[in-house]
C-alpha atoms as a PDB file:
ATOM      1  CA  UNK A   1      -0.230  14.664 -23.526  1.00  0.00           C
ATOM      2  CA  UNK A   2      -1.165  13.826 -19.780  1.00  0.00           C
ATOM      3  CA  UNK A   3      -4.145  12.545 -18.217  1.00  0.00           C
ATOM      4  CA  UNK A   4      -5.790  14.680 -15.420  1.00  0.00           C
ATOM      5  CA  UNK A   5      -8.335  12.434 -13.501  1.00  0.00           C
ATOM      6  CA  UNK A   6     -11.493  13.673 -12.585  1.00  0.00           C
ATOM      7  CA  UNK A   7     -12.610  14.833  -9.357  1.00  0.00           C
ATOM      8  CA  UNK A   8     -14.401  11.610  -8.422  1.00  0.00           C
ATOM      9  CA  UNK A   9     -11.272   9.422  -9.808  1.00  0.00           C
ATOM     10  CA  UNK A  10      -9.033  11.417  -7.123  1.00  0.00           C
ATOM     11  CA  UNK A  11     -12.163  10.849  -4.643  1.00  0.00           C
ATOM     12  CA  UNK A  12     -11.608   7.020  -5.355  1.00  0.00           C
ATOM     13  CA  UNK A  13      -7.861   7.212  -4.800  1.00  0.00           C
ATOM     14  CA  UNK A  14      -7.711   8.442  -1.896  1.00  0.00           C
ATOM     15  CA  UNK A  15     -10.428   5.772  -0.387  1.00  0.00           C
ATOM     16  CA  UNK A  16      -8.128   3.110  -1.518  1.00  0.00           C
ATOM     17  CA  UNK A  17      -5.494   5.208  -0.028  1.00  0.00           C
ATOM     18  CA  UNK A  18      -7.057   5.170   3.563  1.00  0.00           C
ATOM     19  CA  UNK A  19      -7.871   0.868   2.784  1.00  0.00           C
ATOM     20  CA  UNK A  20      -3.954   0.358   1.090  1.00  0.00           C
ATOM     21  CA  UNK A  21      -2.715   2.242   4.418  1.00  0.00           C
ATOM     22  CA  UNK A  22      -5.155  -0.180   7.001  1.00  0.00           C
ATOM     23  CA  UNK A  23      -4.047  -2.908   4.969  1.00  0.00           C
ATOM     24  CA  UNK A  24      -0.534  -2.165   5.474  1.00  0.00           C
ATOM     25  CA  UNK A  25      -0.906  -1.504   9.538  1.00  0.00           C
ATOM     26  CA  UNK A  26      -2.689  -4.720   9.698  1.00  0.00           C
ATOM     27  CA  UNK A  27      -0.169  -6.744   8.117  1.00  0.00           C
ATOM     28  CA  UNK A  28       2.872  -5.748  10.114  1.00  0.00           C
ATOM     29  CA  UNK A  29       0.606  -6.042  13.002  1.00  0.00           C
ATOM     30  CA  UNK A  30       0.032  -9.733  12.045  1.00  0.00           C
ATOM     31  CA  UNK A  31       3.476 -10.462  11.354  1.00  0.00           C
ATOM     32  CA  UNK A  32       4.368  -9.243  14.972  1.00  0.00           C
ATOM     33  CA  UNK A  33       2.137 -11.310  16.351  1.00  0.00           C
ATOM     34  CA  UNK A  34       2.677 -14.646  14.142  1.00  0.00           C
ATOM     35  CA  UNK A  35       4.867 -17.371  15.594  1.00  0.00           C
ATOM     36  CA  UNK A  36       6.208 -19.100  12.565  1.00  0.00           C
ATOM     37  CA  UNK A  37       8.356 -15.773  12.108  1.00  0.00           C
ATOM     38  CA  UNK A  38      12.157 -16.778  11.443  1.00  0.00           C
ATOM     39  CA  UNK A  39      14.309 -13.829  12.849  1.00  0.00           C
ATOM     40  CA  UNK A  40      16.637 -14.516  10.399  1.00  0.00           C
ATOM     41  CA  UNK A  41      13.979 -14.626   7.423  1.00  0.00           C
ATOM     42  CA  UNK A  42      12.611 -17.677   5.069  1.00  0.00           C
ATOM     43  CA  UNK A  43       9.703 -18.836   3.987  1.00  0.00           C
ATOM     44  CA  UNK A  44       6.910 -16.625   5.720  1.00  0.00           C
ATOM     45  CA  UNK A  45       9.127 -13.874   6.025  1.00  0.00           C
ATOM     46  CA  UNK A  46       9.315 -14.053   2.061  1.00  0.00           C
ATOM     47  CA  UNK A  47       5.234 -14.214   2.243  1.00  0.00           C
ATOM     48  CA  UNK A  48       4.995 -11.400   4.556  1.00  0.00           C
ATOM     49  CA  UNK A  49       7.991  -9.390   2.325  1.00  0.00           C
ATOM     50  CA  UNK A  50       6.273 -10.051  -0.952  1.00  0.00           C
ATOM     51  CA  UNK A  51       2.558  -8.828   0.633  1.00  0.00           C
ATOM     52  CA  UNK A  52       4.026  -5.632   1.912  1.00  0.00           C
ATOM     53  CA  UNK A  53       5.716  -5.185  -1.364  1.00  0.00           C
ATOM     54  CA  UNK A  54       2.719  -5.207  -3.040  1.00  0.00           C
ATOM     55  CA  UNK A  55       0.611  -3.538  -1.099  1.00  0.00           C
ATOM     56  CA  UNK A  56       3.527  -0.466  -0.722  1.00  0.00           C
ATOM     57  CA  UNK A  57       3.787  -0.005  -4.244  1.00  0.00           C
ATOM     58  CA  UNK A  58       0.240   0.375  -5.122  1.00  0.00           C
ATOM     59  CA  UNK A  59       0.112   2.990  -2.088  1.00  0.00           C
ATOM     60  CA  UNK A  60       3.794   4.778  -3.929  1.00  0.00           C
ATOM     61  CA  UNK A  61       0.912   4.999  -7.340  1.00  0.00           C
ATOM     62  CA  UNK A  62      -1.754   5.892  -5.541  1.00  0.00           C
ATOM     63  CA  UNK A  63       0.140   9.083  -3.555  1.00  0.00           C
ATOM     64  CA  UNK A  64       1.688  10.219  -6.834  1.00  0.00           C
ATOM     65  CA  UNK A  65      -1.384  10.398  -8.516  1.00  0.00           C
ATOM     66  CA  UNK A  66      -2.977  12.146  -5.879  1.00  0.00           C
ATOM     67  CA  UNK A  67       0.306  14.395  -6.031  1.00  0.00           C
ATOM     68  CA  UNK A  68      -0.352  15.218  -9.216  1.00  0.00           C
ATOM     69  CA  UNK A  69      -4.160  16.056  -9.149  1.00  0.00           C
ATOM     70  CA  UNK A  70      -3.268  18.176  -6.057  1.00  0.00           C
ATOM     71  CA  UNK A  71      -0.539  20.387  -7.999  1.00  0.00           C
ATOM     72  CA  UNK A  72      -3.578  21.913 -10.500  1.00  0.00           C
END
């Protein structure tokens, strides 16, 4: 049995869908821009890695749930 989310769920997702997207923009933006950035990675590289990571998979969730609402 699946779950169909309402019309005000799908609202909801695709708000946080706009913020996870800013959120995103920002970030990379910020790591551009931030001089403790080691070319060849470590620590804040790792910070930076693990934030996007987050923040990208949440967005993958969000989009396929959106997907699905779409295809009914």
């Amino acid at each position: 049995m699946s779950y169909k989310i309402s019309f005000e769920e799908v609202l909801d997702l695709r708000d946080e869908k706009k913020d996870l997207e800013l959120l995103i923009n920002n970030l990379y933006r910020e790591m551009e821009n931030d001089p403790e950035i080691e070319a060849e990675g470590g620590p804040v590289c790792d910070q930076y890695g693990d934030e996007l990571n987050k923040l990208e998979n949440r967005l993958y969730k969000v989009n396929k749930q959106i997907a699905l609402y779409d295809e009914f």
